[in-house]
Structures are given as C-alpha cells and as structure tokens.
Protein backbone atom coordinates (compact mmCIF):
# COMPACT_ATOMS: atom_id res chain seq x y z
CA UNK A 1 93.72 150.58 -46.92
CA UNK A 2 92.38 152.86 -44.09
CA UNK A 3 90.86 156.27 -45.00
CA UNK A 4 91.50 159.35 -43.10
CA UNK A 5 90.69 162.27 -42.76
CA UNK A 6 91.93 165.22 -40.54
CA UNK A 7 89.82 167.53 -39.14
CA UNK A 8 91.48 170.53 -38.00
CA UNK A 9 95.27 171.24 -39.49
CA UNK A 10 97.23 173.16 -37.57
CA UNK A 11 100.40 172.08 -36.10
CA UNK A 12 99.06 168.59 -35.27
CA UNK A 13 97.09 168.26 -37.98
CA UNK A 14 98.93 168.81 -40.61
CA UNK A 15 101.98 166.63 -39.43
CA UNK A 16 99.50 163.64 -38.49
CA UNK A 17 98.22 164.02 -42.70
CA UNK A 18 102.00 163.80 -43.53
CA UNK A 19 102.54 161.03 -41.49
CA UNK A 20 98.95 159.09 -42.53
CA UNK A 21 100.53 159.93 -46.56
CA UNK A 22 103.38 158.03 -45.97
CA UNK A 23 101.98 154.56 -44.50
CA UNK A 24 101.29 152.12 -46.73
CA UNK A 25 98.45 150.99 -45.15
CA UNK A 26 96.66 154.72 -45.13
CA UNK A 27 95.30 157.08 -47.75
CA UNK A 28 94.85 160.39 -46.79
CA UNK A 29 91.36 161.33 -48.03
CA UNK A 30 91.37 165.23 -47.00
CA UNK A 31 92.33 167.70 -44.40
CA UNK A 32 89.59 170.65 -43.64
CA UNK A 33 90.28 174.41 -43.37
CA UNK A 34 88.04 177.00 -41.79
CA UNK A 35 89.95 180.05 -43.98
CA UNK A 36 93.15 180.61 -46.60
CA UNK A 37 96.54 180.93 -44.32
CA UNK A 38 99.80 179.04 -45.53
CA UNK A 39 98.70 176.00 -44.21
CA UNK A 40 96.11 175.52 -46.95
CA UNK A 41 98.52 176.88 -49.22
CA UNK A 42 100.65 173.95 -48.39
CA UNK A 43 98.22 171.36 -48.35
CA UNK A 44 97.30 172.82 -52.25
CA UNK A 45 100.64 171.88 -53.29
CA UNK A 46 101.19 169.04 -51.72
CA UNK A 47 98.14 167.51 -53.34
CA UNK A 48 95.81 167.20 -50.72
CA UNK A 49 92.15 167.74 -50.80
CA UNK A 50 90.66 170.58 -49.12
CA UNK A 51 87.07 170.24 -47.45
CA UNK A 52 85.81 173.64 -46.18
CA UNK A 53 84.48 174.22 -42.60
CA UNK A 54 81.97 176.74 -42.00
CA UNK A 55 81.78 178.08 -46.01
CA UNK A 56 84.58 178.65 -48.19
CA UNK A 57 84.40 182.41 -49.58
CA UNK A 58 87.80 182.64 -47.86
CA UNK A 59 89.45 179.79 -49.55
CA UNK A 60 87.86 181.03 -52.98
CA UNK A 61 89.17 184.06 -52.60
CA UNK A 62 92.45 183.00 -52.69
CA UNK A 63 92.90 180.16 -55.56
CA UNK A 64 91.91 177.43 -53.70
CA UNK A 65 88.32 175.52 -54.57
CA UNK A 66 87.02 173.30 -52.02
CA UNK A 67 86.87 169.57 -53.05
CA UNK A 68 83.26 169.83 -50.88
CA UNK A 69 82.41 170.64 -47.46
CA UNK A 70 83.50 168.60 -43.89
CA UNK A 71 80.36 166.74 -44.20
CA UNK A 72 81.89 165.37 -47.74
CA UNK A 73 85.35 164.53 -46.11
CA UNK A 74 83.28 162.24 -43.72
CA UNK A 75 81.68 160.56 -46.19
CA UNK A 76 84.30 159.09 -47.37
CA UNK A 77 86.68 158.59 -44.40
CA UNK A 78 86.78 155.46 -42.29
CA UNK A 79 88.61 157.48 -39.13
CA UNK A 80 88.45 161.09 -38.27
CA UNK A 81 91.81 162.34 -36.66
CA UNK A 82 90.49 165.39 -34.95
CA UNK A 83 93.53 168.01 -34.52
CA UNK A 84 91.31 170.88 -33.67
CA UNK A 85 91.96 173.49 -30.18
CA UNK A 86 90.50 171.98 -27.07
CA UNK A 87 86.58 171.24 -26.56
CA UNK A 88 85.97 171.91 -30.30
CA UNK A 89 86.74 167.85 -30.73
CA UNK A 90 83.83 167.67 -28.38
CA UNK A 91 82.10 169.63 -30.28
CA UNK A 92 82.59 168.25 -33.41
CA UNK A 93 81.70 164.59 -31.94
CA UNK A 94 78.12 165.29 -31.16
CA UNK A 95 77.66 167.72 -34.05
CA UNK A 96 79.08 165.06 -37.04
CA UNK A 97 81.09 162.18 -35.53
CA UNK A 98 78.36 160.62 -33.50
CA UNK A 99 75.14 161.33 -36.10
CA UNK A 100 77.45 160.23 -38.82
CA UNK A 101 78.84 156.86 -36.91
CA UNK A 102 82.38 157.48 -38.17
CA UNK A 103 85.25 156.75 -35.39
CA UNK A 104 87.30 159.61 -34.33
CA UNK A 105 90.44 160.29 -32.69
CA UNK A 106 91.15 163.21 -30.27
CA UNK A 107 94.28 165.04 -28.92
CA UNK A 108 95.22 165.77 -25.47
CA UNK A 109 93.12 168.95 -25.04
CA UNK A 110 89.79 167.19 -24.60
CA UNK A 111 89.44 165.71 -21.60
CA UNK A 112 89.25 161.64 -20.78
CA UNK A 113 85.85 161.43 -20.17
CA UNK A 114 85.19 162.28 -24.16
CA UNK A 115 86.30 159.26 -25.37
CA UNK A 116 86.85 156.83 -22.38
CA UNK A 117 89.98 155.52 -23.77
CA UNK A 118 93.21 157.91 -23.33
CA UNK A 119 96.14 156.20 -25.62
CA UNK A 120 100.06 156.19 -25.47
CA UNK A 121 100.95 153.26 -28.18
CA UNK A 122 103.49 151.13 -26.22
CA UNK A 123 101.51 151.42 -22.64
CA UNK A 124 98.23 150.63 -23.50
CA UNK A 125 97.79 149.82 -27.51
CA UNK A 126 94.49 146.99 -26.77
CA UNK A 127 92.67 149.60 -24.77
CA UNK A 128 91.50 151.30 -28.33
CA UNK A 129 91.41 148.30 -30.64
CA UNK A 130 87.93 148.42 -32.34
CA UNK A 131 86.91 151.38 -30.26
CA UNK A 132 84.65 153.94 -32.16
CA UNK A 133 86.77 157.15 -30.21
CA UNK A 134 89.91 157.28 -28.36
CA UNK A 135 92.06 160.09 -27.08
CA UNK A 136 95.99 160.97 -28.09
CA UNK A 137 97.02 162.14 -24.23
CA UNK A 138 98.92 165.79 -24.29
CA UNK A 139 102.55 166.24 -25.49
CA UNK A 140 103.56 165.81 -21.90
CA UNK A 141 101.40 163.13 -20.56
CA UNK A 142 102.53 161.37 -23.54
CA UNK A 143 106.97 161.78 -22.93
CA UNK A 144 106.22 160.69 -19.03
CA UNK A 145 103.84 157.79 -20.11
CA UNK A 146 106.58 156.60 -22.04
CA UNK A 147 109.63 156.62 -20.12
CA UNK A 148 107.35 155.76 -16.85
CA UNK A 149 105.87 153.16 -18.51
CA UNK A 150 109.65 151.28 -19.44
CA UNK A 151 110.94 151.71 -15.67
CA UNK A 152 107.42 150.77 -13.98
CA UNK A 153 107.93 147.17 -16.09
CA UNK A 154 111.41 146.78 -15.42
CA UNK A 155 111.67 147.95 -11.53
CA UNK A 156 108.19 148.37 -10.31
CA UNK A 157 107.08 151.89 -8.98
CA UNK A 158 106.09 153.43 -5.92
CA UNK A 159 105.36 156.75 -6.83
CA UNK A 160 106.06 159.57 -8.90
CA UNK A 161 107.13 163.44 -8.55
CA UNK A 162 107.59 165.38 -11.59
CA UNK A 163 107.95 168.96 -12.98
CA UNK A 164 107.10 169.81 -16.35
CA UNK A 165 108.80 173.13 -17.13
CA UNK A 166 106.74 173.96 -21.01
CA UNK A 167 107.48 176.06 -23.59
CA UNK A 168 105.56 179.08 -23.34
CA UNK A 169 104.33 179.10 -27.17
CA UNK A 170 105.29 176.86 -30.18
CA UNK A 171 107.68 178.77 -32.34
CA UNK A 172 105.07 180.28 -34.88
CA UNK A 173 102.99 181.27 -32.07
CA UNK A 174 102.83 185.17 -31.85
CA UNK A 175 100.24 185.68 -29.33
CA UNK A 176 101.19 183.48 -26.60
CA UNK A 177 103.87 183.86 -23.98
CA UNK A 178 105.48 184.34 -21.44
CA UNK A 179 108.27 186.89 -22.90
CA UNK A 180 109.94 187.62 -19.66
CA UNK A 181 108.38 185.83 -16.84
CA UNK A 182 108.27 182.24 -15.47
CA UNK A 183 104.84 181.12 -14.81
CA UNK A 184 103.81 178.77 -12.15
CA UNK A 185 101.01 176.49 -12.63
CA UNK A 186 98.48 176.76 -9.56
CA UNK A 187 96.87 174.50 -9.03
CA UNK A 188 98.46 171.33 -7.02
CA UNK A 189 98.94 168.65 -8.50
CA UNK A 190 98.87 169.84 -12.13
CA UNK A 191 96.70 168.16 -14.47
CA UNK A 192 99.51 166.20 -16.22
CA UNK A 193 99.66 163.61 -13.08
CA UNK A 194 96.25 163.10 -13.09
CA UNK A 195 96.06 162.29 -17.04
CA UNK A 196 98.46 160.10 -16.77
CA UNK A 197 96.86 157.63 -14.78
CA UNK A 198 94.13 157.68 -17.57
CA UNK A 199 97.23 155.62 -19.12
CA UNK A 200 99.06 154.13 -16.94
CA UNK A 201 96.11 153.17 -14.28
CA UNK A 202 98.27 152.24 -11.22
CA UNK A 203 101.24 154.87 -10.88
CA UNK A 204 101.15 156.82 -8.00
CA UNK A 205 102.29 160.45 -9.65
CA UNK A 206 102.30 163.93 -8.28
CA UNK A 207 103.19 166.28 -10.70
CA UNK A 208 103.77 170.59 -10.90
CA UNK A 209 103.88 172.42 -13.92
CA UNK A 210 105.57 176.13 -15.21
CA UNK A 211 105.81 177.97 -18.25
CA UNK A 212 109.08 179.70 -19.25
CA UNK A 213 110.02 181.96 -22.39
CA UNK A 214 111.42 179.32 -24.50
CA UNK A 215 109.25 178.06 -27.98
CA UNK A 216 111.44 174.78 -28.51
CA UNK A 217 110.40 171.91 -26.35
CA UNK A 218 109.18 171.09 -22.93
CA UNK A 219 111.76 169.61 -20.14
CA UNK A 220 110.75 167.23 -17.23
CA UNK A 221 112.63 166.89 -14.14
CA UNK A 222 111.46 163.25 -12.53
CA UNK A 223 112.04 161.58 -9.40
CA UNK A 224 110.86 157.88 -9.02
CA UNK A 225 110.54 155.41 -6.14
CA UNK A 226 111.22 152.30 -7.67
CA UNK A 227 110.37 148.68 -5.98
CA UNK A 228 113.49 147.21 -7.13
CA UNK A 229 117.15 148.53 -6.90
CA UNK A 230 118.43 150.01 -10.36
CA UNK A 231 122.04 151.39 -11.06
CA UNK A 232 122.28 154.17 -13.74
CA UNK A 233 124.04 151.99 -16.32
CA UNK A 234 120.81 149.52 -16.61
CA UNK A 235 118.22 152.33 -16.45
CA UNK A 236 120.67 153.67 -19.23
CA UNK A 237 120.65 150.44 -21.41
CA UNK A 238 116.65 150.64 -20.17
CA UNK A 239 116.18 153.64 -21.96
CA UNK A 240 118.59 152.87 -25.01
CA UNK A 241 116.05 149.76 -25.86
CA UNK A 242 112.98 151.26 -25.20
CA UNK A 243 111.16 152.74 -28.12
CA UNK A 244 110.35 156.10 -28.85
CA UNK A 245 112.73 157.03 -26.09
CA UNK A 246 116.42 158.28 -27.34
CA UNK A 247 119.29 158.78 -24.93
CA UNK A 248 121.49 161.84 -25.46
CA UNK A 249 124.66 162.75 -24.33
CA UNK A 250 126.80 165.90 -23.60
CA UNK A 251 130.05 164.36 -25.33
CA UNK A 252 127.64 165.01 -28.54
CA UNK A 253 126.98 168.11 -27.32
CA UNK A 254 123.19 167.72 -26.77
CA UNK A 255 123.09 169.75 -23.78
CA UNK A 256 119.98 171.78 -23.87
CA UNK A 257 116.90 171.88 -25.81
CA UNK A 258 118.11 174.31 -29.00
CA UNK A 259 120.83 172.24 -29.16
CA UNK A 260 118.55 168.80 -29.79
CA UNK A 261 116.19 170.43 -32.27
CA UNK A 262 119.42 171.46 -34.22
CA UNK A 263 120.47 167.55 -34.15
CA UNK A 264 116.94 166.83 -35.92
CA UNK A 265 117.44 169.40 -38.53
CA UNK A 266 120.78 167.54 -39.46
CA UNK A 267 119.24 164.40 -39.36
CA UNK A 268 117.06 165.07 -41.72
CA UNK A 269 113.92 164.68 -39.98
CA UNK A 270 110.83 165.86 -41.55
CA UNK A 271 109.92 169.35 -40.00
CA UNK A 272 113.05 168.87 -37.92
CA UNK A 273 111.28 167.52 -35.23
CA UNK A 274 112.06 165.30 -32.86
CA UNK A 275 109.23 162.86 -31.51
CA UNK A 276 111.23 160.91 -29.54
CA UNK A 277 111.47 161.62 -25.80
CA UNK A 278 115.46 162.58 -25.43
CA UNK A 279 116.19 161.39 -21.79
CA UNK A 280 120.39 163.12 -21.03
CA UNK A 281 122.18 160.07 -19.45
CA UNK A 282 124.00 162.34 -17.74
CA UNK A 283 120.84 163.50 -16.18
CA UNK A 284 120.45 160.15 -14.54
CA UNK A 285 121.17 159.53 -11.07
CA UNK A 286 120.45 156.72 -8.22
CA UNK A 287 120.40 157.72 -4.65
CA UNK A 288 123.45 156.10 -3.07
CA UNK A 289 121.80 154.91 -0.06
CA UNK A 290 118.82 152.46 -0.79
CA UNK A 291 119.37 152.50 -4.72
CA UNK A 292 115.37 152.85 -5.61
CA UNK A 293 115.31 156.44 -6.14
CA UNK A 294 115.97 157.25 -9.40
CA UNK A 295 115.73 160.79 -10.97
CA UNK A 296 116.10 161.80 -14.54
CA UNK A 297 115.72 164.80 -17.15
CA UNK A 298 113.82 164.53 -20.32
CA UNK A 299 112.88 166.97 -22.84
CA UNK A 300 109.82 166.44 -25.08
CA UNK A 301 109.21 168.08 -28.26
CA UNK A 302 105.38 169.37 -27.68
CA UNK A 303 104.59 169.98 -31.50
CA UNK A 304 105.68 166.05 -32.97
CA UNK A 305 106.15 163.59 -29.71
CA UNK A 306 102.48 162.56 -30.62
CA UNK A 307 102.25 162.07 -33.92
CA UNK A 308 103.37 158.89 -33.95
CA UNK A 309 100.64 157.94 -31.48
CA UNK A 310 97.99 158.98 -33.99
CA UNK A 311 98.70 157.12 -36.72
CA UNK A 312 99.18 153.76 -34.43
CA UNK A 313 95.62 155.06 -33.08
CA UNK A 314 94.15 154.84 -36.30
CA UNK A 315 95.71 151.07 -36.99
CA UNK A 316 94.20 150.36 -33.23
CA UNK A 317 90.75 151.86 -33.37
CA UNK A 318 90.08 150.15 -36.88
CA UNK A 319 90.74 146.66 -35.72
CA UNK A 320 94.63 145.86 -36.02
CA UNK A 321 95.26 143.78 -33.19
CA UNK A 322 99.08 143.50 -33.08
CA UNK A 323 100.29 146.80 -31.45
CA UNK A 324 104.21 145.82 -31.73
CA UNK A 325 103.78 145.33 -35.13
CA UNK A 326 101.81 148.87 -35.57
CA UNK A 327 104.65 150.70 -33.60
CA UNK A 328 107.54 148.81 -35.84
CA UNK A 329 105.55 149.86 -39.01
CA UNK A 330 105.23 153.67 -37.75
CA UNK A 331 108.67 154.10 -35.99
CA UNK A 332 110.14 152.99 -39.73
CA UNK A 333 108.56 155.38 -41.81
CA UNK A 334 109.35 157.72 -39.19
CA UNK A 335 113.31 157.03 -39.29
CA UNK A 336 112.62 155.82 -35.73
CA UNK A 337 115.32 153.32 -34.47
C-alpha cells in the first residue's frame, strides 16, 4: 500500500487525491491547504485529512481543524504529488522534499531540469522507476507525447509541426483571459516542442502556441513527416488501439470541444472530464502524393489529461517495474477503455 500525499489542491490536486482514493494499491494520507475556500470544504466531507500550510487561523475559522501541519503530512507519506502553481514545487523540494528524503512528483509548470526525469506513462514509464523525483509534463506536452509517441512506433518520424491553440482560463478561473482577443505566443518555437523532447528524446518538433477565449479544452492542429507511408484508415485503427487516445466522430456529433465535454458529463465521468486525448477521424488526412504526411486535430482536456499520469508516476517512482500493467490498473478505475 503506497502513501500519498498531495501537496497543493487545486484543480490538479484535488483530482490526483480522488484518483490516488480509488486505487487499491494507494491510501491517500492527506491533501494540504494554505486557507478555507470550497476546496477544503470538499476535502472535509469527503473524509480527507487536512494538513495546514503556512498556519491554519484561516481553516479554524471556518470549522475545519487541521489534522497537523505539511511537515506532519510528510511524515507519514511515502510520495509527495506536488500540484502546486509553477516554481513553488521547486520551492517546496529544497525547503521539505530534499531535507526530509521523501520522493516527490511535479507537474508540468516546473521545468525539466528540477527533476531530470519528465514522464508521459506509455512513452517512457522505466525512465522514473525508483527515481526519488520525476516530472508530470504540461497538459499539452502530455496529448502530443501521446499520440506522437503511437505514430513515431508505428511509421517512424521525421519531424513535427504543431499548433496548440489553449484555452485562455480553466472554467472557474475569473482572473485570467483572454475575453475578446486571440493571443499569439512569441516566442518561436513555443516551449511545448522543446518539452517534448524531454519525453520523447528523438522527435524532431517545431511547435507555435495561442490563447483564445474558450475555458473548455485545448485543440492541436499537427502535421507529421512520417518515414513510412500510412493511409488514414490504419492511422485510424492506430489511434482506436492506442491507449489514452479516443477517436471521435462527427456522425456522433462530437464536433467541437463543448460538444466532447458534454459527451463526458453523460458518460458519467467523474468531474466530467475527459483525460483522454480525442483525436476527430475526420480530422485525419494523408497527402495524396508521397503518402508520409499526415496531419491531424486533437483536443486535450488541460484540467484531467494528466491525472492519469500521476498516479502511474507514483506506482513508477516507488519501484513497480511493469508499466503496462500500471497503465491497465489506472485506465480501469478510470473507466478508460
């Protein structure tokens, strides 16, 4: 039984805690809180124990008594996920992590060179078995690890150009933006090519990057030179077998982004969300002239498509050896096919 504890719950955090509750090889020791909001609220009821960050006047305040501070929580942990914003998982390592030699797990907003080891489950699982930190890549490095990942071992490929067009906020987000603007990323390439080579070492990748005023999920537009030809029906049946991945379709009238986050909801998935990467097959086309170009649309949910990455994370960095076995586990307590 592996003991975790989360360290920062927000909209990471506290889905990774749900997720850790419901393995059966996991017991969620705690989640921390810096002040009262409905997320400690909801981690009251639910049962879980509360370990205050930075004094807990706030928390007191409101009903809720601290089961102890974060230095308590890592007492009795085995594995840290940290789910805080970006460079205060930096922070935290040298301030408790490292003095208290407990391993850790980061998200995609701290950079590489943190940890050493960047993670996407099915690309490279062995990279973080037994490793005292690793690194969950970013919603988006994540979706094009994965679908990259399943065409680079079936075809081979050359090189990579992709867009990521990303929500502008996630949909409780009332500060960020933009309302009524698209927002081009600057810089050239953006920093989701270079992050995924922390991943997927050998892919040649370009990638640009702009924010529009949607909340629901981010969409990729990808074009790929492939070594071998492909037709669209195999890269289809590709996608259809790969995990994590889920081919949609406008006969079931998934044609935009709203319209897949509504299919969750009636599937029942927790949160509604959606962590697979949803790749349209109608999206997917093969130049007609040398048949090694392929191109594709995907859209990635930003606040769940890494969830399932933590919790095989945890199984990895505390010594379970057989990733396709840790993926099976999570995808079925997920309701992943």
């Amino acid at each position: 039984m592996i003991k975790v504890g989360i360290v920062g719950y927000g909209t990471i955090g506290k889905r990774v805690a749900d997720a850790v509750a419901m393995q059966k090889d996991m017991k969620l020791v705690g989640v921390t809180a810096h002040s009262y909001s409905f997320n400690t609220e909801v981690a009251k009821q639910k049962g879980y124990k509360i370990f205050a960050v930075d004094g807990d006047s706030d928390l007191k305040l409101n009903g809720i008594k601290p089961d102890g501070d974060i230095n308590n929580l890592l007492e009795q942990a085995d594995v840290i996920v940290d789910a805080t914003p970006k460079k205060i998982g930096k922070e935290n390592l040298g301030r408790y992590y490292k003095p208290k030699k407990i391993k850790a797990i980061f998200q995609g907003g701290e950079k590489h060179e943190v940890t050493g080891t960047s993670f996407v489950a099915q690309c490279n699982y062995n990279e973080a078995v037994n490793k005292d930190y690793a690194r969950i890549v970013s919603c988006n490095t994540t979706g094009l690890c994965r679908t990259l990942h399943a065409v680079d071992k079936r075809y081979g490929i050359t090189s990579v150009h992709a867009t990521m067009i990303r929500r502008g906020a996630d949909p409780w987000d009332i500060y960020h933006g933009p309302i009524n603007a698209i927002v081009p990323v600057l810089e050239m390439p953006s920093h989701h090519g270079p992050d995924v080579q922390t991943v997927l070492h050998n892919i040649e990748i370009f990638t640009t990057a702009l924010s529009v005023p949607s909340t629901l999920m981010h969409l990729h537009t990808l074009t790929v030179d492939l070594k071998k030809k492909a037709s669209v029906d195999d890269v289809v049946e590709l996608f259809k077998n790969s995990t994590r991945i889920r081919v949609v379709r406008n006969a079931e009238h998934l044609r935009s982004t709203a319209e897949i986050m509504e299919f969750a909801r009636d599937i029942g998935r927790l949160r509604g969300d959606m962590p697979e990467i949803c790749v349209w097959q109608e999206a997917i086309g093969i130049t007609a002239n040398a048949h090694n170009k392929l191109l594709y649309m995907q859209a990635v949910h930003q606040e769940s498509d890494v969830v399932p990455e933590n919790i095989d994370c945890i199984r990895a960095v505390t010594g379970f050896k057989d990733g396709d076995k840790s993926i099976e586990i999570t995808n079925k307590s997920f309701g992943i096919r």
